[in-house]
N, C-alpha and C. Protein backbone atom coordinates (compact mmCIF):
# COMPACT_ATOMS: atom_id res chain seq x y z
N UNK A 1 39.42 -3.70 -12.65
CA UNK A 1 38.69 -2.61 -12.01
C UNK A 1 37.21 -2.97 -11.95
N UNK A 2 36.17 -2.60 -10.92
CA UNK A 2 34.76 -3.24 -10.47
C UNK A 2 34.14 -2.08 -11.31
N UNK A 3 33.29 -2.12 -12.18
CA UNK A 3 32.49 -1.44 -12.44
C UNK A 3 31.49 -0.79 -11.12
N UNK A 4 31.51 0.30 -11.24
CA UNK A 4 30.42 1.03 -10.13
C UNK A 4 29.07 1.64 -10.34
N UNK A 5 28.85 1.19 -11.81
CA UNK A 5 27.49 1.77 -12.30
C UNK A 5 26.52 1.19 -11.70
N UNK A 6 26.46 0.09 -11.34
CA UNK A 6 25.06 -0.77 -10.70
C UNK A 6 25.29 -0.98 -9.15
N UNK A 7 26.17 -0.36 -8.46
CA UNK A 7 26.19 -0.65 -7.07
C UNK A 7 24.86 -0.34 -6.29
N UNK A 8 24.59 0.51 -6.74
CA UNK A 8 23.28 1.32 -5.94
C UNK A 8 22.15 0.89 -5.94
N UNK A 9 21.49 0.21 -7.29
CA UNK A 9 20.19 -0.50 -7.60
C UNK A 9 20.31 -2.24 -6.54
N UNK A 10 19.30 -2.51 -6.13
CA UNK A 10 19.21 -3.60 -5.42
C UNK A 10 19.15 -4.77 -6.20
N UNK A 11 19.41 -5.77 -5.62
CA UNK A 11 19.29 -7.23 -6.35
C UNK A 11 17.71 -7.25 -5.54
N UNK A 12 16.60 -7.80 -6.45
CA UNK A 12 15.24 -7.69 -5.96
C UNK A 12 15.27 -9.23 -6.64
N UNK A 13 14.67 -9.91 -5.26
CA UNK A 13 14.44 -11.85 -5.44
C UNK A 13 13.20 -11.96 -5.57
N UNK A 14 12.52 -12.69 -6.21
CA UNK A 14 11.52 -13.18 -6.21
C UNK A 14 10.71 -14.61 -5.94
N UNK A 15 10.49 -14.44 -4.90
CA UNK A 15 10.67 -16.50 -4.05
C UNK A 15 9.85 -16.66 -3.28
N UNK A 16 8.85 -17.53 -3.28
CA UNK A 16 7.85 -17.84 -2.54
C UNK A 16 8.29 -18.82 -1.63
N UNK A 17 8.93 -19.57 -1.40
CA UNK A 17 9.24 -20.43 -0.84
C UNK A 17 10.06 -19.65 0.72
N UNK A 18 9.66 -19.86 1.72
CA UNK A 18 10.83 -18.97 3.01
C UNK A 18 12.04 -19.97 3.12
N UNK A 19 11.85 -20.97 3.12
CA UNK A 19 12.89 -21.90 3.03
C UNK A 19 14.24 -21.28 2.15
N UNK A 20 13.81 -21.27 1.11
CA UNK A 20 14.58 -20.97 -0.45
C UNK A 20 15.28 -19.23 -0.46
N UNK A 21 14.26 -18.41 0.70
CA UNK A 21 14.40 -16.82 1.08
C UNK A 21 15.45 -17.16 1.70
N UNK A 22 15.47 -18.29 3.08
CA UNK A 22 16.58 -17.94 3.87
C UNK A 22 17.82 -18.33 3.43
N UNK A 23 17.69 -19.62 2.64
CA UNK A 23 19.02 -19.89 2.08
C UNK A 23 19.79 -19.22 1.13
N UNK A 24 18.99 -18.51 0.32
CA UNK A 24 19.28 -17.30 -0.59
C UNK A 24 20.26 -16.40 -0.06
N UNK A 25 19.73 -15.95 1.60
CA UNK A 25 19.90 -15.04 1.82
C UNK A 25 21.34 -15.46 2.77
N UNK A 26 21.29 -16.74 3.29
CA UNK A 26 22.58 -17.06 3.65
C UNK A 26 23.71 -17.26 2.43
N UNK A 27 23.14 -17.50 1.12
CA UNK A 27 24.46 -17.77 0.50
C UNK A 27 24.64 -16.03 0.05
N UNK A 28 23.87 -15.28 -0.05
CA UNK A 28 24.44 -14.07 -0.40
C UNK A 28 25.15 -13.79 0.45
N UNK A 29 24.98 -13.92 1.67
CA UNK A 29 26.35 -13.32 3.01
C UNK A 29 27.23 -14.29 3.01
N UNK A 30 27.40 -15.53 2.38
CA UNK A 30 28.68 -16.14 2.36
C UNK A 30 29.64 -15.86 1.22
N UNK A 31 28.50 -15.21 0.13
CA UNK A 31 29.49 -14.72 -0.88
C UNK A 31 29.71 -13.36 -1.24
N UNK A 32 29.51 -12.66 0.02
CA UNK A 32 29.91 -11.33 0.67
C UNK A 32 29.74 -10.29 -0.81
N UNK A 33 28.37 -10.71 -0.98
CA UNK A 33 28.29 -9.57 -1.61
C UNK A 33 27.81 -8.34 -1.16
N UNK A 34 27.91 -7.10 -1.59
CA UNK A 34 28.19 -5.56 -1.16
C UNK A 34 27.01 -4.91 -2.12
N UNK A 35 25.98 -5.50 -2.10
CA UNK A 35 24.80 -4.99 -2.94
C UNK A 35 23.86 -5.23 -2.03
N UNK A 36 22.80 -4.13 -1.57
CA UNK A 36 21.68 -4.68 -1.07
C UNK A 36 20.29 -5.85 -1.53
N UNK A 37 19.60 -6.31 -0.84
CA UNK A 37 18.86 -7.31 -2.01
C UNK A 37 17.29 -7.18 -1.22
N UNK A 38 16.64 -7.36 -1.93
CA UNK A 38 15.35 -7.43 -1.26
C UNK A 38 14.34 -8.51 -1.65
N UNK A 39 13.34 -8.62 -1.34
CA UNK A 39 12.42 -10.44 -1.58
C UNK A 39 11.24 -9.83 -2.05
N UNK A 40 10.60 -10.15 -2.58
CA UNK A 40 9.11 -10.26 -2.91
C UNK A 40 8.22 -11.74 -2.94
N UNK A 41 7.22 -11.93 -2.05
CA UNK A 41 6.95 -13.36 -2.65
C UNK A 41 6.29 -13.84 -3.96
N UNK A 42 5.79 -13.15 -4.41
CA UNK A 42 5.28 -13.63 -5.86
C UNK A 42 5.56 -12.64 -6.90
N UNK A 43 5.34 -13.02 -8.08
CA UNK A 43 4.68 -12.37 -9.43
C UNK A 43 4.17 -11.48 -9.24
N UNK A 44 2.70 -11.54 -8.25
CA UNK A 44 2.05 -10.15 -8.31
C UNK A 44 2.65 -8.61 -7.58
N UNK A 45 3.26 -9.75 -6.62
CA UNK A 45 4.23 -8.19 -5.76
C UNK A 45 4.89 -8.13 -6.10
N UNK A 46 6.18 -8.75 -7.25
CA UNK A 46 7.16 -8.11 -8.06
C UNK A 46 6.52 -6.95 -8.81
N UNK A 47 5.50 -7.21 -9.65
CA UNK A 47 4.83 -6.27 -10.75
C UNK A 47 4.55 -4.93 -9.89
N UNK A 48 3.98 -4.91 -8.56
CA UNK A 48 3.54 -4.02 -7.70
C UNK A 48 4.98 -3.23 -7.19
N UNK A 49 5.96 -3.82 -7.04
CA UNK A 49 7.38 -3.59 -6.59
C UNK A 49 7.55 -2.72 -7.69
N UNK A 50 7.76 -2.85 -8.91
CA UNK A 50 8.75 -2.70 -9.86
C UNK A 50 7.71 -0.98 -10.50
N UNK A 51 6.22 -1.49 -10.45
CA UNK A 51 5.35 -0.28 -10.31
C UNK A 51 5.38 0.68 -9.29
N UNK A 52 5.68 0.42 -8.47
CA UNK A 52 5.41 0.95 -7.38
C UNK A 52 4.02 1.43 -6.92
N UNK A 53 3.58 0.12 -6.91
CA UNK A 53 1.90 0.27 -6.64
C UNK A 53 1.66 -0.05 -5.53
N UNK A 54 0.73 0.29 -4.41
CA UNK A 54 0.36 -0.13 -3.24
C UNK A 54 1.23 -0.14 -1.74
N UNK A 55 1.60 -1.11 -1.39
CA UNK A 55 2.40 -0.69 -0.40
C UNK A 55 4.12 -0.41 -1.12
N UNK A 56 4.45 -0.44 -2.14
CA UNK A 56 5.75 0.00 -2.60
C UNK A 56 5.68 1.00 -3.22
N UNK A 57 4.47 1.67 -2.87
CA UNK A 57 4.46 3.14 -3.73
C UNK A 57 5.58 4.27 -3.55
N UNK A 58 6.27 3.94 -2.29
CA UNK A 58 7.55 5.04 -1.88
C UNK A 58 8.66 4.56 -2.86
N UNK A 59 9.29 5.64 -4.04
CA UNK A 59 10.28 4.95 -4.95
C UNK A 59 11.71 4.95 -4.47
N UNK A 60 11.21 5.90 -3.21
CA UNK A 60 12.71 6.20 -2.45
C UNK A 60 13.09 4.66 -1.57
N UNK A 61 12.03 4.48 -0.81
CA UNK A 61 12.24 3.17 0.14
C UNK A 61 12.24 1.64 -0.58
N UNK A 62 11.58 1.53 -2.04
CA UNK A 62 11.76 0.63 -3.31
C UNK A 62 12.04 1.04 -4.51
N UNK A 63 13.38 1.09 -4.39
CA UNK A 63 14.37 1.77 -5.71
C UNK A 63 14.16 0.56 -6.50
N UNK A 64 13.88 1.00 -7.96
CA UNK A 64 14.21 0.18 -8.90
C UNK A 64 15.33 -0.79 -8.93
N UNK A 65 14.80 -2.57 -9.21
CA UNK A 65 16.30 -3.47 -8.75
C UNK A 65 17.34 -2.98 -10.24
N UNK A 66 18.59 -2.81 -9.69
CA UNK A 66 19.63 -3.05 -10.78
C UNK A 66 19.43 -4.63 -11.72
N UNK A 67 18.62 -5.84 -10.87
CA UNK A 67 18.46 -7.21 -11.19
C UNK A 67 17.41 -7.87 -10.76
N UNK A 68 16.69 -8.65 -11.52
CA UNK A 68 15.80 -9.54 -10.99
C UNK A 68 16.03 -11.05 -11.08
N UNK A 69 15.93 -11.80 -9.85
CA UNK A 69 16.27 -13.13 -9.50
C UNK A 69 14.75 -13.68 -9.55
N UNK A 70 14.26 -14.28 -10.20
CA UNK A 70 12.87 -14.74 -10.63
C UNK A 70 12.61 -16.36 -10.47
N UNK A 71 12.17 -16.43 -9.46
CA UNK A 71 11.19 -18.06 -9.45
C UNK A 71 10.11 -17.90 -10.53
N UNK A 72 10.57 -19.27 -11.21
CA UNK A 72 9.18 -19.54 -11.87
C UNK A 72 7.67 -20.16 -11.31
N UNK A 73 7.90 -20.83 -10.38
CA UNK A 73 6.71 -21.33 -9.56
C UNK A 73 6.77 -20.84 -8.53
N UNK A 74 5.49 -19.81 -8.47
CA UNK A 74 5.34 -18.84 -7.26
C UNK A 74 3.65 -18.58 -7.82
N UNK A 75 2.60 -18.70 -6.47
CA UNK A 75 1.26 -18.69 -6.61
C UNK A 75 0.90 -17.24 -6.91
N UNK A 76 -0.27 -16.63 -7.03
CA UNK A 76 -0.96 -15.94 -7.66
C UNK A 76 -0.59 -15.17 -9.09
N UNK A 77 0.71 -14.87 -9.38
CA UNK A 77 1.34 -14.72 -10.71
C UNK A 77 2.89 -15.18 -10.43
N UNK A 78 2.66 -16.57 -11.71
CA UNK A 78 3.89 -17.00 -11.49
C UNK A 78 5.26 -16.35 -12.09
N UNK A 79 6.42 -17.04 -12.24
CA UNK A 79 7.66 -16.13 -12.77
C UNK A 79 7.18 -16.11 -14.39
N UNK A 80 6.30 -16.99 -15.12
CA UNK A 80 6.25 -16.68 -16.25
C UNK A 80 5.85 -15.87 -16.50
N UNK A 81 5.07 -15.26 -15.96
CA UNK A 81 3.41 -14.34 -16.44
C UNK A 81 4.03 -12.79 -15.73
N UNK A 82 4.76 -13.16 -14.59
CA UNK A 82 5.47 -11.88 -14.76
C UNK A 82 6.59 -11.20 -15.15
N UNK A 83 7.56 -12.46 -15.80
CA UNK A 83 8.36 -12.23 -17.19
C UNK A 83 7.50 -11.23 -18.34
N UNK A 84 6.82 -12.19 -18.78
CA UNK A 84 5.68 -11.70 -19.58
C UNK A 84 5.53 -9.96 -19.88
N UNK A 85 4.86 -9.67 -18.64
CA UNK A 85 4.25 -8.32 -18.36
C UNK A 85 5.72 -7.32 -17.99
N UNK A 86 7.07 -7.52 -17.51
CA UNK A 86 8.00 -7.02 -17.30
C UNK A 86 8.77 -6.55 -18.66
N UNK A 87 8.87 -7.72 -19.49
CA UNK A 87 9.72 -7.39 -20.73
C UNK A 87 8.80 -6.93 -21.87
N UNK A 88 7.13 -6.84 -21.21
CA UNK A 88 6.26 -5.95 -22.56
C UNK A 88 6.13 -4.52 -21.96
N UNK A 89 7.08 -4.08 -21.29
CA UNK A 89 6.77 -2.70 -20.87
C UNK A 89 7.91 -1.88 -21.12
N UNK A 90 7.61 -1.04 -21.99
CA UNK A 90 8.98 -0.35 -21.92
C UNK A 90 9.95 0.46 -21.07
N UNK A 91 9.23 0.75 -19.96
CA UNK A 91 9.81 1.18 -18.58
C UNK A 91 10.81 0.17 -18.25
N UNK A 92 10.07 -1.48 -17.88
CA UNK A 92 10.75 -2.42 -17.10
C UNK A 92 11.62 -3.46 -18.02
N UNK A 93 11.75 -3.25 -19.53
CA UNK A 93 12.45 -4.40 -20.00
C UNK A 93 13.73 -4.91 -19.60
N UNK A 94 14.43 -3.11 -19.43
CA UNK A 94 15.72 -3.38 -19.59
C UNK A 94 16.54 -3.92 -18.27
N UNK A 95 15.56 -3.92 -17.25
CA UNK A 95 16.31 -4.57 -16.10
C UNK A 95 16.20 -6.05 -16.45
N UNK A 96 17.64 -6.17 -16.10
CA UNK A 96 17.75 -7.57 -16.00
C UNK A 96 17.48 -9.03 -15.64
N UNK A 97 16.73 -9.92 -16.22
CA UNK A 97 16.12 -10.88 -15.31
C UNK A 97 16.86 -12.16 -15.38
N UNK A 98 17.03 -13.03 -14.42
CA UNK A 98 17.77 -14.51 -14.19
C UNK A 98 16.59 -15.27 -13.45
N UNK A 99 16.53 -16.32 -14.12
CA UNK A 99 15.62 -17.00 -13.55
C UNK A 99 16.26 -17.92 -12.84
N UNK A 100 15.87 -18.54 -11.65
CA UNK A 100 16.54 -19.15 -10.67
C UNK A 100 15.48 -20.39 -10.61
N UNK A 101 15.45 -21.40 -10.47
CA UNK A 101 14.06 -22.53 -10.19
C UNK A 101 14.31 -23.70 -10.41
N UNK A 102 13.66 -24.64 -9.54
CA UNK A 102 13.96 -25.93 -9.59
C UNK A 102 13.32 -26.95 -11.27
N UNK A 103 12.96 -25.99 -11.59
CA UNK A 103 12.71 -26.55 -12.93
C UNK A 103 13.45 -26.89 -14.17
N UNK A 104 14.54 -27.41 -14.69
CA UNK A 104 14.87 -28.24 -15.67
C UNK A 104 14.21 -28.63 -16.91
N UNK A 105 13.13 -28.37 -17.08
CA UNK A 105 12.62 -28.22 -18.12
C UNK A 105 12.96 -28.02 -19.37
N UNK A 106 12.65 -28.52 -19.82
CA UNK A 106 13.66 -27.78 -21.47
C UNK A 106 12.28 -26.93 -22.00
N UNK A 107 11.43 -27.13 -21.96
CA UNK A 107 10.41 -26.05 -22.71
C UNK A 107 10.37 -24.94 -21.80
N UNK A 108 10.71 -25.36 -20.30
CA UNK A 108 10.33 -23.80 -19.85
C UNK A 108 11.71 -22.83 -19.94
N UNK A 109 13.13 -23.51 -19.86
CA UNK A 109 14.15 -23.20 -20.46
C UNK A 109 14.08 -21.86 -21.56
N UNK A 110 13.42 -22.92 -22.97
CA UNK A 110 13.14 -22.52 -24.38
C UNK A 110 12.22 -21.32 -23.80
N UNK A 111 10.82 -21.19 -23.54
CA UNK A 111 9.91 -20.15 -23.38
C UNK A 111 10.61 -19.03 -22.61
N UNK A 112 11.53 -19.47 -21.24
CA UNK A 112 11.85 -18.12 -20.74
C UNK A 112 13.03 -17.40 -21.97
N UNK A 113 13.30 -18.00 -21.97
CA UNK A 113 14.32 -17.44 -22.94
C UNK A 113 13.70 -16.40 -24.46
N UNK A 114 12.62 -17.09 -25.08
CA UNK A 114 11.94 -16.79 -25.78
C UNK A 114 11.05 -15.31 -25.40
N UNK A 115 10.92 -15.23 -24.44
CA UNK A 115 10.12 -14.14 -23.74
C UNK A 115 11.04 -13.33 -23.13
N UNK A 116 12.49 -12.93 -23.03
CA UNK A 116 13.39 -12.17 -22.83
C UNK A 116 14.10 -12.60 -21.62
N UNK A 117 14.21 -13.79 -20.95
CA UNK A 117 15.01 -13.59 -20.09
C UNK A 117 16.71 -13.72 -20.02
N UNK A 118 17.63 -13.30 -19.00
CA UNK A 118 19.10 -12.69 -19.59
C UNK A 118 19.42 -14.35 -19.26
N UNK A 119 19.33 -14.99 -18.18
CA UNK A 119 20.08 -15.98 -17.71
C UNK A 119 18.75 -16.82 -17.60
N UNK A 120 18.79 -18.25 -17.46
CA UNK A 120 18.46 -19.43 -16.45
C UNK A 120 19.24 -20.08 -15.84
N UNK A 121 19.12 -20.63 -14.84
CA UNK A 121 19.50 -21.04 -13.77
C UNK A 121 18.58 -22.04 -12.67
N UNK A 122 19.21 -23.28 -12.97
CA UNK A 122 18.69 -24.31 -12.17
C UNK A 122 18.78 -24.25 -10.93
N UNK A 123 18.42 -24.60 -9.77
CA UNK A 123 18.88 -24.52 -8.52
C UNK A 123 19.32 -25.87 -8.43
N UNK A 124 20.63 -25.42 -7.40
CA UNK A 124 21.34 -26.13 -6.83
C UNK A 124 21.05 -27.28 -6.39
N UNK A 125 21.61 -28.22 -5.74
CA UNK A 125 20.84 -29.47 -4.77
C UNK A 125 21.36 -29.06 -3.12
N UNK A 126 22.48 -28.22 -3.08
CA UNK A 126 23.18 -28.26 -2.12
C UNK A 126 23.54 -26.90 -1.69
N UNK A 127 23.56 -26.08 -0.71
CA UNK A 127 24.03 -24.94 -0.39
C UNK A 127 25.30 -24.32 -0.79
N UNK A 128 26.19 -25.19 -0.71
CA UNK A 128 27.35 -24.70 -1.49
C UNK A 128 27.13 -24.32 -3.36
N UNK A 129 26.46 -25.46 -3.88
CA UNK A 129 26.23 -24.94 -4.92
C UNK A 129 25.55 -23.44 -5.32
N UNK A 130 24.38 -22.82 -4.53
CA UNK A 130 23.77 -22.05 -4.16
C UNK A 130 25.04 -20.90 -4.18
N UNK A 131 25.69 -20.68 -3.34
CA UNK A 131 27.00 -20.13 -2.87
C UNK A 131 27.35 -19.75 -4.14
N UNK A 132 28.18 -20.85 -5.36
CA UNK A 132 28.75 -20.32 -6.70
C UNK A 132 27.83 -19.66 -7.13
N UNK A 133 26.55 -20.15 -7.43
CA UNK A 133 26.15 -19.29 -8.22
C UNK A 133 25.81 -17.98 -7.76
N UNK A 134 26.16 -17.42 -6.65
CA UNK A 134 25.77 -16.13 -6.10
C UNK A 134 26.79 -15.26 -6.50
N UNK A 135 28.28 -16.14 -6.44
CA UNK A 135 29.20 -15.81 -7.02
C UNK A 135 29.50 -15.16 -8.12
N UNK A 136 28.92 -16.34 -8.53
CA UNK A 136 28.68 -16.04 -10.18
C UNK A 136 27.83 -15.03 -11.05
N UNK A 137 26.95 -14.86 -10.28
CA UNK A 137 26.10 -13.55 -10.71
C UNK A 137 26.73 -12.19 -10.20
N UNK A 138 26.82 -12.47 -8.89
CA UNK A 138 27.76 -11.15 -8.66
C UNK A 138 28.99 -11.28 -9.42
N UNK A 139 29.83 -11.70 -10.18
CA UNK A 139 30.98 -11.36 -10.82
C UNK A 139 30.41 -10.71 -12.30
N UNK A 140 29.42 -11.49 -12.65
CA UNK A 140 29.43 -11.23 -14.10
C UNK A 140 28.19 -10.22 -14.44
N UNK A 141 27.15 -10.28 -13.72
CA UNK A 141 26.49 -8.43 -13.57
C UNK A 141 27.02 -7.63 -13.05
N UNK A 142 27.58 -7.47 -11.73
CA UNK A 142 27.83 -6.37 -11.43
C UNK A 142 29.68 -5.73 -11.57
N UNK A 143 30.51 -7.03 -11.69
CA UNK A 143 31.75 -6.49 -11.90
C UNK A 143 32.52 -6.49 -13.72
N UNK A 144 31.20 -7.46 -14.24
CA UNK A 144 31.94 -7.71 -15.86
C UNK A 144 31.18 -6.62 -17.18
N UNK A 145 29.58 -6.82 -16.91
CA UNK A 145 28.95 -5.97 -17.41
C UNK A 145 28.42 -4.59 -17.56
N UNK A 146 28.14 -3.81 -18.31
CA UNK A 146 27.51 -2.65 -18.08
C UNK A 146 26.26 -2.46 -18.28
N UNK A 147 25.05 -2.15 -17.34
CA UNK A 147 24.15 -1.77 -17.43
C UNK A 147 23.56 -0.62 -17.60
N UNK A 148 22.22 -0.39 -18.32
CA UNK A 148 21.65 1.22 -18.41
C UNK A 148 21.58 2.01 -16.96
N UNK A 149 21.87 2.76 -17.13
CA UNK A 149 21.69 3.94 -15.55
C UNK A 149 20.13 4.84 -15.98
N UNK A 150 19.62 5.08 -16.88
CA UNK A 150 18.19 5.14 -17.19
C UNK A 150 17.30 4.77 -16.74
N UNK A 151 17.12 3.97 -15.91
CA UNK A 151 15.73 2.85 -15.33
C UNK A 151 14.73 3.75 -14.67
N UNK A 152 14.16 3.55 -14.76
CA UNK A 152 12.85 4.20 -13.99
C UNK A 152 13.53 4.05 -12.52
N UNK A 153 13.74 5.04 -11.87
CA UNK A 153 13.77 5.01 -10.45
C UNK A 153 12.84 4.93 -9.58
């Protein structure tokens, strides 16, 4: 049975790259997922998103994401710094964050993790790979787990 508690909250991406937006956005329609999703390009307009500061001040037209898909290298605040400021707030901890990025790193690995994040996640080399893991997130947030229904709307 699909859990239906998180259908409603959006998958909210965070990706500077348009390249990386569109392919995102093609593997989410190949792996037919049934969640809306929305983009932000950086750090600073996630924080503004998730606040609803400035032009996302409508909470109706930017509902709180059920998930956050987080690049770590993204200019004016990167995915670290707005890890950072997300999981020191007690409004925004409890949404979920996966970091998605071409980085391999083992310290940045260790630090996101260290600073609260749920998943990492390397990117792919190849679109199909891209594809599973869309899969894969949609199976195991939204059909395996249960999330808070509390969130700041």
């Amino acid at each position: 049975m699909i859990n239906t508690t998180n259908l409603i909250r959006p998958i909210l991406i965070a990706e500077d790259d348009p390249e990386d937006r569109m392919l995102t956005v093609d593997a989410l329609q190949e792996s037919q997922i049934c969640k809306p999703y929305l983009f932000v390009e950086d750090g600073e307009d996630l924080i503004h998103y998730l606040k609803h500061e400035g032009k996302y001040e409508d909470a109706i037209a930017h509902p709180t994401p059920g998930i956050i898909i987080l690049d770590l290298n993204m200019p004016r605040k990167d995915g670290r710094e707005a890890l950072v400021e997300i999981k020191s707030d007690p409004i925004l901890r409890s949404i979920p964050i996966i970091i998605l990025t071409t980085s391999r790193s083992e310290e940045d690995i260790r630090k996101s993790y260290d600073l609260g994040v749920n998943s990492y996640i390397s990117k792919p080399n190849d679109f199909r790979g891209l594809v599973e893991i869309m899969n894969s997130i949609s199976t195991y947030w939204f059909d395996i787990v249960t999330l808070p229904k509390d969130q700041k709307s």
